[in-house]
N, C-alpha and C. Protein backbone atom coordinates (compact mmCIF):
# COMPACT_ATOMS: atom_id res chain seq x y z
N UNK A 1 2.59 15.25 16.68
CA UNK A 1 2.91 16.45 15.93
C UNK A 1 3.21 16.09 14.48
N UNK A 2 2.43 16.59 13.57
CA UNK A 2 3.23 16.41 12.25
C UNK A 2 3.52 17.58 11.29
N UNK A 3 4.77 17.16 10.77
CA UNK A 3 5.98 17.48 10.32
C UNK A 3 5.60 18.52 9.25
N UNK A 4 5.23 17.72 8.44
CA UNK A 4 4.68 18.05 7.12
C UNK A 4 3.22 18.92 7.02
N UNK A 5 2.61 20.14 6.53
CA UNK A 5 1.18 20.39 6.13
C UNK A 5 0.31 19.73 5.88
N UNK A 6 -0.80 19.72 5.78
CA UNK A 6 -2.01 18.71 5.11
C UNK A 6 -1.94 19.57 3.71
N UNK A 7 -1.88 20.71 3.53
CA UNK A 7 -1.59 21.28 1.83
C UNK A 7 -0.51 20.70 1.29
N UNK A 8 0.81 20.69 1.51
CA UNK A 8 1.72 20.19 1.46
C UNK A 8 1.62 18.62 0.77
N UNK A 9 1.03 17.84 1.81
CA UNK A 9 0.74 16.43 1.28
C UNK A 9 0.06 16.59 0.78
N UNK A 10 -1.32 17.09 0.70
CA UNK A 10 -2.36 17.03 -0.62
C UNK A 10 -1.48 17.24 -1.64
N UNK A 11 -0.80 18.69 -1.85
CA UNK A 11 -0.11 18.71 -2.99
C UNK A 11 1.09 17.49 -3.32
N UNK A 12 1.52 17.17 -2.89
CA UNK A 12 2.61 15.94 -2.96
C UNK A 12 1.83 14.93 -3.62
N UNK A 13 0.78 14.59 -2.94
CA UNK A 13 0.20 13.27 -3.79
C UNK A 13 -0.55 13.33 -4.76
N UNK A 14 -1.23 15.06 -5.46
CA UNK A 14 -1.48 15.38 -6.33
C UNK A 14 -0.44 15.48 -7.52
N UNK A 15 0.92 16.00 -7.00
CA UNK A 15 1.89 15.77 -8.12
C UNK A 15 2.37 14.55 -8.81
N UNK A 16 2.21 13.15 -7.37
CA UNK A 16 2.71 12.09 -7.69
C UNK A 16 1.75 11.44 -8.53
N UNK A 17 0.60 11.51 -8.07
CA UNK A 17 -0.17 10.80 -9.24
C UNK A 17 -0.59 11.37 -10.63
N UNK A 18 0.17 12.77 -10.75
CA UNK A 18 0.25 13.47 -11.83
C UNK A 18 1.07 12.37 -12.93
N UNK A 19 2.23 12.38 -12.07
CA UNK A 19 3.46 12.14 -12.41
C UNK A 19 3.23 10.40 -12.87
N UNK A 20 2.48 9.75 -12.35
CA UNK A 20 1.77 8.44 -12.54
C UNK A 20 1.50 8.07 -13.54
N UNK A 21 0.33 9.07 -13.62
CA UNK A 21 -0.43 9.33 -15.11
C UNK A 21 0.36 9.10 -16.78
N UNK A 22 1.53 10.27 -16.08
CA UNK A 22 2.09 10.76 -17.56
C UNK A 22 3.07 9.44 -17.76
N UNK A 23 3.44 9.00 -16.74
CA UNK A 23 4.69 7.77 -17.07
C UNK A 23 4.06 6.76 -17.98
N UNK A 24 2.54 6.14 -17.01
CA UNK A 24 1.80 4.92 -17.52
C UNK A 24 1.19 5.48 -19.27
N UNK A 25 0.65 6.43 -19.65
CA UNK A 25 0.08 6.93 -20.69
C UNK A 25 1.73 6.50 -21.76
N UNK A 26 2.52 7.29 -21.42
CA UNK A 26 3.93 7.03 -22.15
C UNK A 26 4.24 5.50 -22.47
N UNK A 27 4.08 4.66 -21.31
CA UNK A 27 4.31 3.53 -21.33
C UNK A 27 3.46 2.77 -22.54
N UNK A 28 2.05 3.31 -22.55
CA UNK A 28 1.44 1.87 -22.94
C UNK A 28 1.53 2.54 -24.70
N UNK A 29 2.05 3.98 -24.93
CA UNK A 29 2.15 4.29 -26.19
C UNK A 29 3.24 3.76 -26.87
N UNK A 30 4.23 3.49 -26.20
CA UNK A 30 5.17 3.25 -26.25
C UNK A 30 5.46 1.74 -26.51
N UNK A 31 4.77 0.98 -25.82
CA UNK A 31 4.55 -0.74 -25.98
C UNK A 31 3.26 -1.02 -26.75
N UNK A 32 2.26 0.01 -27.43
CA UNK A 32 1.51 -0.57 -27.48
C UNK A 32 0.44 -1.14 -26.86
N UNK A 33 0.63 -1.03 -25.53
CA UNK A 33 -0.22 -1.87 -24.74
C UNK A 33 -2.14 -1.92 -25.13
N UNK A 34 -2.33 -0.78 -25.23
CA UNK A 34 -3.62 -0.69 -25.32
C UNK A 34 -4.24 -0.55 -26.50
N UNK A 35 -3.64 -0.44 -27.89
CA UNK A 35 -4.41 -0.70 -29.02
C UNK A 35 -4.52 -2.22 -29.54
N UNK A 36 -5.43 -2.43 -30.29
CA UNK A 36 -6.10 -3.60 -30.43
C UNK A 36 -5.60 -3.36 -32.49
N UNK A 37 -5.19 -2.82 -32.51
CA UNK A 37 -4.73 -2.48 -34.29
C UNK A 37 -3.40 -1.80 -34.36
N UNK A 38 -2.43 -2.60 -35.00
CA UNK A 38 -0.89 -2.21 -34.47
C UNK A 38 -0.40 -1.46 -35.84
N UNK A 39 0.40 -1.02 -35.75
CA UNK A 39 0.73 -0.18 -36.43
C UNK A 39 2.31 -1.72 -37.08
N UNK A 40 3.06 -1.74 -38.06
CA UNK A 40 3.88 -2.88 -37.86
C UNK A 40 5.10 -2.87 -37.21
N UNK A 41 5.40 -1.48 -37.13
CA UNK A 41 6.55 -1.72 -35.61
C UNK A 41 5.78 -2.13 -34.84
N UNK A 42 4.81 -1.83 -33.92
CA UNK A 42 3.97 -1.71 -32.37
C UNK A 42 3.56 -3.42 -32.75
N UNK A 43 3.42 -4.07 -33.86
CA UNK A 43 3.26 -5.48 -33.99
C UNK A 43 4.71 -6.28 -34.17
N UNK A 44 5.38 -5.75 -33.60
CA UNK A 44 6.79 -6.32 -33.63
C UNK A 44 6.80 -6.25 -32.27
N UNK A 45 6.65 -5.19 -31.84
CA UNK A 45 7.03 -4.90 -30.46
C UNK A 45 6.10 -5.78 -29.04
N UNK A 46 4.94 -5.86 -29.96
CA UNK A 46 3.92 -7.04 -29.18
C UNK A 46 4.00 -8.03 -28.93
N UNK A 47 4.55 -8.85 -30.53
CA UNK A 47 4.70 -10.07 -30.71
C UNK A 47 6.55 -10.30 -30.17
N UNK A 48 7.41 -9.58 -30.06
CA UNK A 48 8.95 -9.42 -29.31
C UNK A 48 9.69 -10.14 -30.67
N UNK A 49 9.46 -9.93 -31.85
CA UNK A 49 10.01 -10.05 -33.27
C UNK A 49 10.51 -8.94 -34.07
N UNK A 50 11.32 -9.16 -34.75
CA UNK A 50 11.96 -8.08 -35.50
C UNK A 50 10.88 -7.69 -36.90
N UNK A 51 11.91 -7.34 -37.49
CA UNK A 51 10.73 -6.83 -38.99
C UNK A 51 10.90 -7.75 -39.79
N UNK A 52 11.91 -8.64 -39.91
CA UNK A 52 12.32 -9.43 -40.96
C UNK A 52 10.78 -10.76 -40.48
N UNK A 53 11.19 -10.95 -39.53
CA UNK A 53 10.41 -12.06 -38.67
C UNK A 53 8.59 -11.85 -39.24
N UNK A 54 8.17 -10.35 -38.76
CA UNK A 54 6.78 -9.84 -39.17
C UNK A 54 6.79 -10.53 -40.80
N UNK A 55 7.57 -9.86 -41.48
CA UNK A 55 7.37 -10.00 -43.10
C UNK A 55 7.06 -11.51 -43.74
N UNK A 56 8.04 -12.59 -42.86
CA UNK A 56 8.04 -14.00 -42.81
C UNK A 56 6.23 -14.06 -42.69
N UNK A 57 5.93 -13.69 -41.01
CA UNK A 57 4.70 -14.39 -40.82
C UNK A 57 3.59 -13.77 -41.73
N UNK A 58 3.77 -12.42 -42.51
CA UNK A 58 3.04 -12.05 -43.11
C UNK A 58 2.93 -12.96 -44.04
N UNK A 59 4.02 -13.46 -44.62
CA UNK A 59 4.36 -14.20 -46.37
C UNK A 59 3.42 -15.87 -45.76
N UNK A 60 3.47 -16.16 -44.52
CA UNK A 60 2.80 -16.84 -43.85
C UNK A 60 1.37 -17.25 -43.93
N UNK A 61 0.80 -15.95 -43.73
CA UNK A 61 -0.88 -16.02 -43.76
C UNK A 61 -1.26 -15.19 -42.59
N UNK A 62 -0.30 -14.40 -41.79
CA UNK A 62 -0.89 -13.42 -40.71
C UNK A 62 -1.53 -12.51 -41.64
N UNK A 63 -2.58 -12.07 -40.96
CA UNK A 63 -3.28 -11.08 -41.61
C UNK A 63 -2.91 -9.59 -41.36
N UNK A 64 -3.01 -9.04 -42.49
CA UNK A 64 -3.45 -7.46 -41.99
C UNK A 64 -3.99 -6.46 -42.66
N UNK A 65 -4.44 -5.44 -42.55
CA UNK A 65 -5.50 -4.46 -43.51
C UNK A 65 -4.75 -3.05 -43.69
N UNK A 66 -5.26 -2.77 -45.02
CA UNK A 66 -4.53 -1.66 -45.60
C UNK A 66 -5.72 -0.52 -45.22
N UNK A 67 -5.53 0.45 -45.23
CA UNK A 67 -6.81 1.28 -44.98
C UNK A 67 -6.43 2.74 -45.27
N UNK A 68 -6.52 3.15 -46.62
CA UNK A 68 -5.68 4.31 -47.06
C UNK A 68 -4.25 4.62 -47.35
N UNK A 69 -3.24 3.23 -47.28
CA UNK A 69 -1.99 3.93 -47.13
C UNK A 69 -1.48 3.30 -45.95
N UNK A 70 -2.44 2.68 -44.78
CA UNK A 70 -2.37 2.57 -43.71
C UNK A 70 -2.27 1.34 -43.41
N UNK A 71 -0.86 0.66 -42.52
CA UNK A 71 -1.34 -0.98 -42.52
C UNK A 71 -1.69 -1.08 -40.96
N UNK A 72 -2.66 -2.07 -40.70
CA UNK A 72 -2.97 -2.51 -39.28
C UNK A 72 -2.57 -3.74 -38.66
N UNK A 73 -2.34 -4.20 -38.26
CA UNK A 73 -2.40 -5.94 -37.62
C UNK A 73 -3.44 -5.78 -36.31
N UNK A 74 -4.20 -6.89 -36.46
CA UNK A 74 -5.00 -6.98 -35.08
C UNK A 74 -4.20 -7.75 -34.15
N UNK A 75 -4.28 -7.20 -33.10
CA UNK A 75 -3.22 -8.37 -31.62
C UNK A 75 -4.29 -9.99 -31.90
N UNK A 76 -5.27 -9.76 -31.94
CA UNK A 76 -5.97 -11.20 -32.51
C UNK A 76 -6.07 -11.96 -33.21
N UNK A 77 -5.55 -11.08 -34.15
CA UNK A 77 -4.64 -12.24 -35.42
C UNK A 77 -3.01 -12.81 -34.91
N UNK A 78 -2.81 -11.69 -34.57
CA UNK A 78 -1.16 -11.83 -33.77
C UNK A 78 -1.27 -13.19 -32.87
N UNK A 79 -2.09 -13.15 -32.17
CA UNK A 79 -2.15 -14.24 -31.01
C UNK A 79 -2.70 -15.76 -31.92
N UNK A 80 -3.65 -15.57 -32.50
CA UNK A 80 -4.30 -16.48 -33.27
C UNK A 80 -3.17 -17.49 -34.26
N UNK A 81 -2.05 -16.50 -34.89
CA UNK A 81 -1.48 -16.53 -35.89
C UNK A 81 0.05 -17.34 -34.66
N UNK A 82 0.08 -17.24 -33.68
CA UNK A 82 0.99 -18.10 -33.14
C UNK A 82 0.80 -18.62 -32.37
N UNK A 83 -0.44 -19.22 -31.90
CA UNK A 83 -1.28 -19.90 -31.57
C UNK A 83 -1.33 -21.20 -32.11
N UNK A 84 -1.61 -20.98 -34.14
CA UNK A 84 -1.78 -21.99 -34.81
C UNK A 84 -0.36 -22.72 -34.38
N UNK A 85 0.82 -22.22 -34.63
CA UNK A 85 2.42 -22.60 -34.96
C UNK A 85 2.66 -23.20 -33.66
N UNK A 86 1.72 -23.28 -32.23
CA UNK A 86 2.29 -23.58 -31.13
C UNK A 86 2.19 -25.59 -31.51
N UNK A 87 3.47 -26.11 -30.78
CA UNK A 87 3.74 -27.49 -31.14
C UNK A 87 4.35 -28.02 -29.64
């Protein structure tokens, strides 16, 4: 005998993976996860450095591009750029 509807659970696991959706989307906006061009908080937040730290590796030779007003860092420079410094 079961307990529960088959509408019921359809709907249940339609809400949950609603609910999935919106967490993971939040998440990776939130970390960054999925852009490949950081904004320089979201390149702080990648690299687990503050701002003072970014400005250092900038004065450094990390790269990044202006584009209207707009600054970017690539995670491939990011990685590249402490990559070189690994000892």
């Amino acid at each position: 005998m079961q307990v529960l509807s088959e509408d019921f659970l359809l709907n249940l696991a339609s809400s949950i993976e609603k609910k999935v959706d919106q967490t993971l989307r939040m998440i990776e906006k939130k970390y960054a996860i999925r852009s490949r061009y950081l904004k320089k908080k979201n390149a702080c937040i990648y690299a687990d450095i503050n701002p003072r730290t970014l400005d250092k590796w900038l004065a450094k030779g990390l790269e990044i591009s202006k584009i209207d007003g707009c600054y970017r860092i690539d995670t491939k420079d990011i990685d590249r750029f402490i990559k070189k410094y690994r000892i």
